[in-house]
PDB file of N, CA and C in Angstrom:
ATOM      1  N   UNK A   1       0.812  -1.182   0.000  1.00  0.00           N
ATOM      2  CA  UNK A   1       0.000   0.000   0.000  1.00  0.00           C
ATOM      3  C   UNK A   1       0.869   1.266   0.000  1.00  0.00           C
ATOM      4  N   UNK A   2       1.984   1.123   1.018  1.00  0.00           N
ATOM      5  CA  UNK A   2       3.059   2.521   0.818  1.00  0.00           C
ATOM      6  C   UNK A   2       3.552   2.587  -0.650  1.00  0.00           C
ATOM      7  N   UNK A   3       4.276   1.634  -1.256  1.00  0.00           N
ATOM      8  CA  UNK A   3       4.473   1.670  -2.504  1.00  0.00           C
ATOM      9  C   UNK A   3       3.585   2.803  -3.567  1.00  0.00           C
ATOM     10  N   UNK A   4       2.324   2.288  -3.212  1.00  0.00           N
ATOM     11  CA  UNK A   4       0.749   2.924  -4.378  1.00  0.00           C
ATOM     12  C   UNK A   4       1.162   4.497  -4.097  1.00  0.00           C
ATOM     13  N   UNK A   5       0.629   4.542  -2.876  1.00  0.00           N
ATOM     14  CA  UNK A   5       1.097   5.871  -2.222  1.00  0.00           C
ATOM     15  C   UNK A   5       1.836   6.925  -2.438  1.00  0.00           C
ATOM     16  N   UNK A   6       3.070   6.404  -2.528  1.00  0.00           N
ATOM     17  CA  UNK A   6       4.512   6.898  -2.420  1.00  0.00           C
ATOM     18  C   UNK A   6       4.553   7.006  -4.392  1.00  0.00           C
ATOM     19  N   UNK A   7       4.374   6.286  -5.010  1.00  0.00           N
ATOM     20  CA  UNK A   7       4.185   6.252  -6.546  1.00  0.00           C
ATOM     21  C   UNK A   7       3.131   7.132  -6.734  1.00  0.00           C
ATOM     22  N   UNK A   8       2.151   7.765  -6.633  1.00  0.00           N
ATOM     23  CA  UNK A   8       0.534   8.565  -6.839  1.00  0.00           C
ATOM     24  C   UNK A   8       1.756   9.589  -6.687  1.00  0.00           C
ATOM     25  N   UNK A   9       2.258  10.082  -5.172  1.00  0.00           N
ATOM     26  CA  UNK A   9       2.486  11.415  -4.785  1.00  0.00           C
ATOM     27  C   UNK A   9       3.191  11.514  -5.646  1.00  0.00           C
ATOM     28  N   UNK A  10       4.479  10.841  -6.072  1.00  0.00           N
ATOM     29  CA  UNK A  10       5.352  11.749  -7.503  1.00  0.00           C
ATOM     30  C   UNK A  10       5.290  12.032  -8.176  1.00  0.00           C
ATOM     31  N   UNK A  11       4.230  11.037  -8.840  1.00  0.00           N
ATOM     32  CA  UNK A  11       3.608  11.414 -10.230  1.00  0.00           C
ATOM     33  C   UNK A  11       2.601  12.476 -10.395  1.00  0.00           C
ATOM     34  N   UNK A  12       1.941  12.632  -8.854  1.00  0.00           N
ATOM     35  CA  UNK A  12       0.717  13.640  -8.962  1.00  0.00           C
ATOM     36  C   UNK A  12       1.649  15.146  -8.688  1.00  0.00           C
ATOM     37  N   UNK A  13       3.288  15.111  -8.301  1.00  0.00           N
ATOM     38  CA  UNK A  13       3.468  16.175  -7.876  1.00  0.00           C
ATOM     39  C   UNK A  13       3.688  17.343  -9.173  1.00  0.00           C
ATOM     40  N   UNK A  14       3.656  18.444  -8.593  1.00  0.00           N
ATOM     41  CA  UNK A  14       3.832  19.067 -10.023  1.00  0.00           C
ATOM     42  C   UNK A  14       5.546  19.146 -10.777  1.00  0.00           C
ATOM     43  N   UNK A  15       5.577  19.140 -11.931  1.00  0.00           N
ATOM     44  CA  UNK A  15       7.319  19.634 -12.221  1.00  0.00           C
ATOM     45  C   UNK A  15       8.115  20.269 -11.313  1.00  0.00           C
ATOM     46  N   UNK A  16       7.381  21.757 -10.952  1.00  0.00           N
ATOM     47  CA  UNK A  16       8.362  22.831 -10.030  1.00  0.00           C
ATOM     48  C   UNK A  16       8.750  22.127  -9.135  1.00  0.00           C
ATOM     49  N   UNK A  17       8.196  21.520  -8.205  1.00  0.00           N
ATOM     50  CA  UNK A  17       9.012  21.050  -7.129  1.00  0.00           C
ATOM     51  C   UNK A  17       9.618  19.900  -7.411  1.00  0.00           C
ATOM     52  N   UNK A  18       9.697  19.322  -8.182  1.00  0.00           N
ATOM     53  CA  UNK A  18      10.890  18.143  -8.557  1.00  0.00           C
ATOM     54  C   UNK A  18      12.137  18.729  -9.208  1.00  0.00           C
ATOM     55  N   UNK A  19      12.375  19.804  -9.865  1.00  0.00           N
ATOM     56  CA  UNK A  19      13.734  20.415 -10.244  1.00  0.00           C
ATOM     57  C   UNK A  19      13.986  21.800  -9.325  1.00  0.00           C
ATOM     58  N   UNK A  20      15.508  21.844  -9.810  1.00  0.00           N
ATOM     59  CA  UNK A  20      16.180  22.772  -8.930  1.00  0.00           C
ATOM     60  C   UNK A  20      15.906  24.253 -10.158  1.00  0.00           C
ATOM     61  N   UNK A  21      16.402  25.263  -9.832  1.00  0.00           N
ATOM     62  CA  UNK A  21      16.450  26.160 -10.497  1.00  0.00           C
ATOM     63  C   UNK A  21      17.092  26.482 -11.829  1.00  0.00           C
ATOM     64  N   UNK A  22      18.267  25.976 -11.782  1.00  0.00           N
ATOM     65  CA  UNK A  22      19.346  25.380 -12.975  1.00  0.00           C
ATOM     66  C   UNK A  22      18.604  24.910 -14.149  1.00  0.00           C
ATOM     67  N   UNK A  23      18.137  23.482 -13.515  1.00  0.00           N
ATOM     68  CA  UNK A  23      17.417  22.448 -14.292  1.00  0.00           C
ATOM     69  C   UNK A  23      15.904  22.792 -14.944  1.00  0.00           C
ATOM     70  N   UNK A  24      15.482  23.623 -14.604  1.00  0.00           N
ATOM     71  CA  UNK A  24      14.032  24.482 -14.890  1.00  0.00           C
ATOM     72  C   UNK A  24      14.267  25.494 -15.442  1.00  0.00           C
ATOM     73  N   UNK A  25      15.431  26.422 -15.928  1.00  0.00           N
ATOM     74  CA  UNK A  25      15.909  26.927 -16.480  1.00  0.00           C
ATOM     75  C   UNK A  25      15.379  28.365 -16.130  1.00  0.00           C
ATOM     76  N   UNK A  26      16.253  28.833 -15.025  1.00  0.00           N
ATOM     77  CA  UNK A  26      16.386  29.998 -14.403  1.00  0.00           C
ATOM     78  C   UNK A  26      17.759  30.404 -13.888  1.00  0.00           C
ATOM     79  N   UNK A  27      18.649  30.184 -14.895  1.00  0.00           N
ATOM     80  CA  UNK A  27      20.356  30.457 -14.457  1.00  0.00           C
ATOM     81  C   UNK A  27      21.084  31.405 -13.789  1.00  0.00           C
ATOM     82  N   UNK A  28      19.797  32.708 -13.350  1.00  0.00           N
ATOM     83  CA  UNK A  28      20.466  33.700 -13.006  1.00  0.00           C
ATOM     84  C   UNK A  28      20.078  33.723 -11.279  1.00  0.00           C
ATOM     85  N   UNK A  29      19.940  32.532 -10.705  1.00  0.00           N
ATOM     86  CA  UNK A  29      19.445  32.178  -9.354  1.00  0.00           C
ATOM     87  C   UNK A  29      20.273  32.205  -8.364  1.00  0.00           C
ATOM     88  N   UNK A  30      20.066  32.169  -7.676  1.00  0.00           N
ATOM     89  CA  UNK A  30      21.414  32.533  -6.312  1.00  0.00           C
ATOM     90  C   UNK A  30      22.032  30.741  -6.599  1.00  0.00           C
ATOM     91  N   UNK A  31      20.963  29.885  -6.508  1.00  0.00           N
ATOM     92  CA  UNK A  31      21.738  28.346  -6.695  1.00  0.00           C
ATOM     93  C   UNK A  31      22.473  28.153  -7.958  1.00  0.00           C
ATOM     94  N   UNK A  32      21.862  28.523  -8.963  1.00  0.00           N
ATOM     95  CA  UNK A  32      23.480  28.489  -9.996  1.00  0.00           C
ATOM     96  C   UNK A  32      24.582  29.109  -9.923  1.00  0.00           C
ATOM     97  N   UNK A  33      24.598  30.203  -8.753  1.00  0.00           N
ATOM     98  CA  UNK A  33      25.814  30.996  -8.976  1.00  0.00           C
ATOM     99  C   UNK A  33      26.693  29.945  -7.999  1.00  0.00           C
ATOM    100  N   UNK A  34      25.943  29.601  -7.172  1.00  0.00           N
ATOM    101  CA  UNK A  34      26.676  28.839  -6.006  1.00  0.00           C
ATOM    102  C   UNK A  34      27.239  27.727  -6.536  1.00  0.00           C
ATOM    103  N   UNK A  35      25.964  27.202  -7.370  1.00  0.00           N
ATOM    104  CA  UNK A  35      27.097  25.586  -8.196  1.00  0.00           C
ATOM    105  C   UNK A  35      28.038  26.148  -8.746  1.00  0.00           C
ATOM    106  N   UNK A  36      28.225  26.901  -9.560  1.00  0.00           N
ATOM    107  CA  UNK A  36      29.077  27.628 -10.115  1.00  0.00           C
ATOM    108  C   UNK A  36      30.648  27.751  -9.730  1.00  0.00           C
ATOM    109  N   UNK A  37      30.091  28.422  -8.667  1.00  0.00           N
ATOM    110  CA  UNK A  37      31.324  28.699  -7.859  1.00  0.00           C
ATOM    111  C   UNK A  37      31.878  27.517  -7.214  1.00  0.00           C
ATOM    112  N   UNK A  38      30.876  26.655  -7.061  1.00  0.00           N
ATOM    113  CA  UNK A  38      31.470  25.225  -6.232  1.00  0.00           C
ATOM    114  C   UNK A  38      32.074  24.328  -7.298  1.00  0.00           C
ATOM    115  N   UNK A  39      31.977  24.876  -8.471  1.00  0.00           N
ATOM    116  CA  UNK A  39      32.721  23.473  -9.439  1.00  0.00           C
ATOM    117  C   UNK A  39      33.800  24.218 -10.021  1.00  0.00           C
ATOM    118  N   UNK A  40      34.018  25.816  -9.998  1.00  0.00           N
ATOM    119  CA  UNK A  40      35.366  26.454 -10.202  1.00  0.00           C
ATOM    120  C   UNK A  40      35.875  26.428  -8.569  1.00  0.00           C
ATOM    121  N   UNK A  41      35.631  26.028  -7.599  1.00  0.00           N
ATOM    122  CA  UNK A  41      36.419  25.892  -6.718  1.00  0.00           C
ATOM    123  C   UNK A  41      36.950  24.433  -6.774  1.00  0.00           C
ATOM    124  N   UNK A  42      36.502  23.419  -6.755  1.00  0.00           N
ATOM    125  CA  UNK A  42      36.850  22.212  -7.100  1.00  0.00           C
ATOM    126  C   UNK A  42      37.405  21.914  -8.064  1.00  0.00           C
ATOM    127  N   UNK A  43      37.578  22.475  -9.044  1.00  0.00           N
ATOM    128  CA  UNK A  43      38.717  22.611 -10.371  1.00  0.00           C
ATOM    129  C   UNK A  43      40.150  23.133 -10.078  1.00  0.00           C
ATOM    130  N   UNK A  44      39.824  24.590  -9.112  1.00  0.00           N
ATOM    131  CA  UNK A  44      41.091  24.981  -8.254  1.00  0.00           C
ATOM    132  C   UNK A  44      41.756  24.029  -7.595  1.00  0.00           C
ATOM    133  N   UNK A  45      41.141  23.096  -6.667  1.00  0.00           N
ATOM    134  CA  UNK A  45      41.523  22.485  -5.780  1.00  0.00           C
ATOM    135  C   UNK A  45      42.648  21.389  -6.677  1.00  0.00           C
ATOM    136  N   UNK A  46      41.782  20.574  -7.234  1.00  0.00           N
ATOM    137  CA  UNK A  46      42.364  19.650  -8.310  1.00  0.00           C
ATOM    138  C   UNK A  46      43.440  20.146  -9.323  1.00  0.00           C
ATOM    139  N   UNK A  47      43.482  21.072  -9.767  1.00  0.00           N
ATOM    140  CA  UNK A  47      44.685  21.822 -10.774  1.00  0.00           C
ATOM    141  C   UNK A  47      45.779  21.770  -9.954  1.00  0.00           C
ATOM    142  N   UNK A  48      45.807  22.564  -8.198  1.00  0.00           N
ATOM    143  CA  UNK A  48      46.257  22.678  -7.508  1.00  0.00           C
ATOM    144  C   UNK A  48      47.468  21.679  -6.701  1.00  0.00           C
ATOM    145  N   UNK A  49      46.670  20.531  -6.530  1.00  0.00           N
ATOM    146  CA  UNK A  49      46.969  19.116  -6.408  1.00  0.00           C
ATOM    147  C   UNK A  49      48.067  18.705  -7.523  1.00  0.00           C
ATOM    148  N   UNK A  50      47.690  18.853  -8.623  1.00  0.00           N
ATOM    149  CA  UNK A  50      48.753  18.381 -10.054  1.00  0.00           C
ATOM    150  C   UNK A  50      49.422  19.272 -10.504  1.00  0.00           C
ATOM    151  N   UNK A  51      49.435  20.258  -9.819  1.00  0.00           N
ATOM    152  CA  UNK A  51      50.624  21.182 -10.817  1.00  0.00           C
ATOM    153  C   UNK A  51      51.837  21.543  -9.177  1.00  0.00           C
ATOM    154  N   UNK A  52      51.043  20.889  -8.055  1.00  0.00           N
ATOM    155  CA  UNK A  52      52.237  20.451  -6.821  1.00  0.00           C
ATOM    156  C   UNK A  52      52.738  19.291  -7.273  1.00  0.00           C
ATOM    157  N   UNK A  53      52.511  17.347  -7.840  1.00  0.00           N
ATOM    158  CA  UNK A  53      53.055  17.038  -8.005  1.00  0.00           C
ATOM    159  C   UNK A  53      53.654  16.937  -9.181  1.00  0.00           C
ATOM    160  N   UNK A  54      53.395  18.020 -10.364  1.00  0.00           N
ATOM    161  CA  UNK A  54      54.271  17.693 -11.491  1.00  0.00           C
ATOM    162  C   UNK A  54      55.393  19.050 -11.208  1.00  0.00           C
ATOM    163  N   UNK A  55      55.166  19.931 -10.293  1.00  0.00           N
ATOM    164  CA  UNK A  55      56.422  20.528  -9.785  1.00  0.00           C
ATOM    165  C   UNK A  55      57.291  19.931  -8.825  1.00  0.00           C
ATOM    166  N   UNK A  56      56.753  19.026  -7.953  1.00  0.00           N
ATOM    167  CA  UNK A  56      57.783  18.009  -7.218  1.00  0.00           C
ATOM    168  C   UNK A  56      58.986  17.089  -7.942  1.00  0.00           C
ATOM    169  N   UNK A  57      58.137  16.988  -8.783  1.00  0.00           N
ATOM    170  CA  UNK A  57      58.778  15.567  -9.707  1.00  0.00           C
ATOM    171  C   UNK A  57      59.723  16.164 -10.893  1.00  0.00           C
ATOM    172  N   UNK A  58      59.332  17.640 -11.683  1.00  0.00           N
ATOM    173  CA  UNK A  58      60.143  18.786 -11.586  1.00  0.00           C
ATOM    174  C   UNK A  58      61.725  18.606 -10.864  1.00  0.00           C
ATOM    175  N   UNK A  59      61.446  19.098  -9.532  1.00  0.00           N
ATOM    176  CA  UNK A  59      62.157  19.371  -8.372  1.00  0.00           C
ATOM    177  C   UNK A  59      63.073  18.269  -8.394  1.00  0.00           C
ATOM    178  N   UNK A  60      62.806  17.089  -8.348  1.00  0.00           N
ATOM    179  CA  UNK A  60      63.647  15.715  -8.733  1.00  0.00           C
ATOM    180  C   UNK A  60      64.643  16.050  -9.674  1.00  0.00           C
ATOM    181  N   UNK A  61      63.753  15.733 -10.733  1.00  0.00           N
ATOM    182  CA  UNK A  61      64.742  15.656 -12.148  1.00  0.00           C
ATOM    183  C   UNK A  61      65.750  16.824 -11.960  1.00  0.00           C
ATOM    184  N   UNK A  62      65.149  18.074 -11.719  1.00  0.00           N
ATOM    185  CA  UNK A  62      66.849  19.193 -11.647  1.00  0.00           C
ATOM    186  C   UNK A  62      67.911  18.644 -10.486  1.00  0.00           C
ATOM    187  N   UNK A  63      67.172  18.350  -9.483  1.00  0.00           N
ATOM    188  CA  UNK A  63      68.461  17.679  -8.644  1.00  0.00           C
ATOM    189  C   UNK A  63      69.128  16.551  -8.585  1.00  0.00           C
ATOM    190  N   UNK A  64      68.487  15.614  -9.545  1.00  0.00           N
ATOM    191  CA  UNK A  64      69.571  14.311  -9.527  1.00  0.00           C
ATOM    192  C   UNK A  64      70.484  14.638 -10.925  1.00  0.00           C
ATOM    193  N   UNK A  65      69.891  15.947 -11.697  1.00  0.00           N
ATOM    194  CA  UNK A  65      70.557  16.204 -12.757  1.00  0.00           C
ATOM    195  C   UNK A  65      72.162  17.169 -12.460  1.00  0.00           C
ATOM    196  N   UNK A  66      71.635  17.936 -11.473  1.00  0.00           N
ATOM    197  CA  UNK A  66      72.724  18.777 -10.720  1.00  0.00           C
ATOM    198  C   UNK A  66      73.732  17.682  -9.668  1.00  0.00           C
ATOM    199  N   UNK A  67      73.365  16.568  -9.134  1.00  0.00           N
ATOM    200  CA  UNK A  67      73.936  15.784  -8.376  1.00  0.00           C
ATOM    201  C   UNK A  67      75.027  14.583  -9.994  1.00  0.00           C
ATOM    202  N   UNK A  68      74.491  14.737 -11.285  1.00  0.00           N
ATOM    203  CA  UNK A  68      75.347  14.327 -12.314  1.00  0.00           C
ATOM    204  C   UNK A  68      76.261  14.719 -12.837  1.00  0.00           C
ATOM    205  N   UNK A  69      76.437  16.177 -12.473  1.00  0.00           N
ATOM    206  CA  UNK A  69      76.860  17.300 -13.108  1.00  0.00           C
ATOM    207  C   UNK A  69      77.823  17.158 -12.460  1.00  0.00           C
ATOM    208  N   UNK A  70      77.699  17.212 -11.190  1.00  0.00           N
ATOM    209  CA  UNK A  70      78.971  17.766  -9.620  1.00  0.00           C
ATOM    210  C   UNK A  70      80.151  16.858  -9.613  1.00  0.00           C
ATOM    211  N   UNK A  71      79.670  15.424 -10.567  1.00  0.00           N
ATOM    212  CA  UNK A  71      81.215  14.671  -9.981  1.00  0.00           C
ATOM    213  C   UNK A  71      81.271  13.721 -11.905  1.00  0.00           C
ATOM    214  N   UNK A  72      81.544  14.948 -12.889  1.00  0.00           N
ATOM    215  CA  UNK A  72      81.952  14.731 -14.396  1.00  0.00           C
ATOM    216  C   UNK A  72      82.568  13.776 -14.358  1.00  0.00           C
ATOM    217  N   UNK A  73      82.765  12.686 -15.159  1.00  0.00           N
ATOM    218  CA  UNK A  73      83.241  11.535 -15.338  1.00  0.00           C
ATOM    219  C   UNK A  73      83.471  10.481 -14.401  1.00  0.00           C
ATOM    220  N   UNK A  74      82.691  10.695 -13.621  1.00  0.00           N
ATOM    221  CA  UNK A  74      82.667   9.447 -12.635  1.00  0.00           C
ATOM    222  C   UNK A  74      81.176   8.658 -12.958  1.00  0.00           C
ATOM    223  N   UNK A  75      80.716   7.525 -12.731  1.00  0.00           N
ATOM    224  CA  UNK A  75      79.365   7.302 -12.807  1.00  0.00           C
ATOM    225  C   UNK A  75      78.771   7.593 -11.602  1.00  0.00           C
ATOM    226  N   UNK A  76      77.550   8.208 -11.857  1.00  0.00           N
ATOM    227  CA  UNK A  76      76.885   7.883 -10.593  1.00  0.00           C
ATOM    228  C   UNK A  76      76.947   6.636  -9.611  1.00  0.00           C
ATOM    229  N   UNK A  77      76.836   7.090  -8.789  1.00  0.00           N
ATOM    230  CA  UNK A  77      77.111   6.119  -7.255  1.00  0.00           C
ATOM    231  C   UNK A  77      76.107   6.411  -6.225  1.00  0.00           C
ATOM    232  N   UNK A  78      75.856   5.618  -5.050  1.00  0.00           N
ATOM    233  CA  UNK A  78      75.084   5.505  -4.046  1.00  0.00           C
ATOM    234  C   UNK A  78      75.887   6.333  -3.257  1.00  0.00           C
ATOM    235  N   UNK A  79      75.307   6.924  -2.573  1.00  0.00           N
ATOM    236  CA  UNK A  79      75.620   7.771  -1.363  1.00  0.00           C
ATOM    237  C   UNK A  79      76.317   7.281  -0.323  1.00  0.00           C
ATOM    238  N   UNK A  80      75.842   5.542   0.229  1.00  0.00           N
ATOM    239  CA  UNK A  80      76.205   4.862   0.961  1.00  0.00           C
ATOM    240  C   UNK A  80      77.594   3.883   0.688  1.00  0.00           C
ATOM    241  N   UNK A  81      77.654   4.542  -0.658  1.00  0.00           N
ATOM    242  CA  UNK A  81      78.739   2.917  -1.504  1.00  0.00           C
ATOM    243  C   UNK A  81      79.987   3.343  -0.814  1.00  0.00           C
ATOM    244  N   UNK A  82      80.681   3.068  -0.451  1.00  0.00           N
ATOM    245  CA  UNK A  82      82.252   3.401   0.079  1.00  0.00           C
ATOM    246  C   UNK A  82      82.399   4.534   1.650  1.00  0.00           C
ATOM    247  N   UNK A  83      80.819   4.607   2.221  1.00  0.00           N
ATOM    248  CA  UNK A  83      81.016   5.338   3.040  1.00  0.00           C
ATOM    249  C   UNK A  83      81.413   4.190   4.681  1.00  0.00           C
ATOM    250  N   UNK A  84      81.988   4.531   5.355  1.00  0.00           N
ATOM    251  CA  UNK A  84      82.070   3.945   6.587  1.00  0.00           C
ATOM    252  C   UNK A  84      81.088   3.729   7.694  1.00  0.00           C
ATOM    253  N   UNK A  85      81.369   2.734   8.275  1.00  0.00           N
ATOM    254  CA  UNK A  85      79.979   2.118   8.909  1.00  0.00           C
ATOM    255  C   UNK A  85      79.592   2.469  10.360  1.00  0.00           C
ATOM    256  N   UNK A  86      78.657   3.096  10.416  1.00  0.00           N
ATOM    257  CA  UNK A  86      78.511   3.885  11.496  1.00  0.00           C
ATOM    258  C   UNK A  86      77.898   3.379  12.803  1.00  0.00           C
ATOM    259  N   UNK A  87      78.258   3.437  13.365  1.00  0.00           N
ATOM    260  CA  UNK A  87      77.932   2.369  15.065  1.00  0.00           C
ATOM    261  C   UNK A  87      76.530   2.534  15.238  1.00  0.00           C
ATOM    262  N   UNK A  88      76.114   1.128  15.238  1.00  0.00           N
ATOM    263  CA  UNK A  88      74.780   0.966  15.670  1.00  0.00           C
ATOM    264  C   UNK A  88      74.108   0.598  14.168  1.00  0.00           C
ATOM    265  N   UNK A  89      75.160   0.443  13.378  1.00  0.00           N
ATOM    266  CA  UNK A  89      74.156  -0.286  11.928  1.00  0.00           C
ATOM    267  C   UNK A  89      74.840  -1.769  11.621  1.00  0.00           C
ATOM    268  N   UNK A  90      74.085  -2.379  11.196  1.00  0.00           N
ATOM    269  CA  UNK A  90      74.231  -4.015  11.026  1.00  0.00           C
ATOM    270  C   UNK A  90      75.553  -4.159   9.626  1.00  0.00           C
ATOM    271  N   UNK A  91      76.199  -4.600  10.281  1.00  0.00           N
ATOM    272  CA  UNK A  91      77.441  -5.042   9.091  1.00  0.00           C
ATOM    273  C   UNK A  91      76.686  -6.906   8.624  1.00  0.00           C
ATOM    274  N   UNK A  92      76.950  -6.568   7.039  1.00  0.00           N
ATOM    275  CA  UNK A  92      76.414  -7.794   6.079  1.00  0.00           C
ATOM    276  C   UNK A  92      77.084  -7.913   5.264  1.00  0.00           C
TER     277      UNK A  92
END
């Protein structure tokens, strides 16, 4: 019986109150300005996010490029390779 009910009222309700302002086509509404603003803020956010890690990763590449540079004709090496063993680390 809720089912019948609950099915009558939606169908009997009118359009207006089933859409938002946007969707009924009144764009100049305080709620479109707000979506508005809420999906250019969420674009900020996200741009924001990827243009920190493609400047991190940036940040990498110049310094292992400057760490290639500093010792010309040698190959790169580990930091740890030939350094001495410092008390309190496991010799293997």
């Amino acid at each position: 019986m809720r089912t019948w009910t609950l099915t009558l009222a939606l169908l009997g309700a009118p359009r207006a109150l089933l859409a938002c302002p946007v969707c009924f086509g009144q764009s100049d509404s305080p709620l479109a300005k707000a979506m508005n603003i809420g999906i250019l803020a969420m674009l900020v956010v996200v741009a924001g996010v990827l243009a920190s890690f493609a400047s991190f990763f940036m940040y990498l590449i110049r310094r292992a490029r400057v760490a290639d540079q500093s010792r010309p004709g040698e190959p790169a090496r580990s930091l740890l390779e030939g350094a001495r063993p410092q008390e309190g680390t496991a010799q293997c």
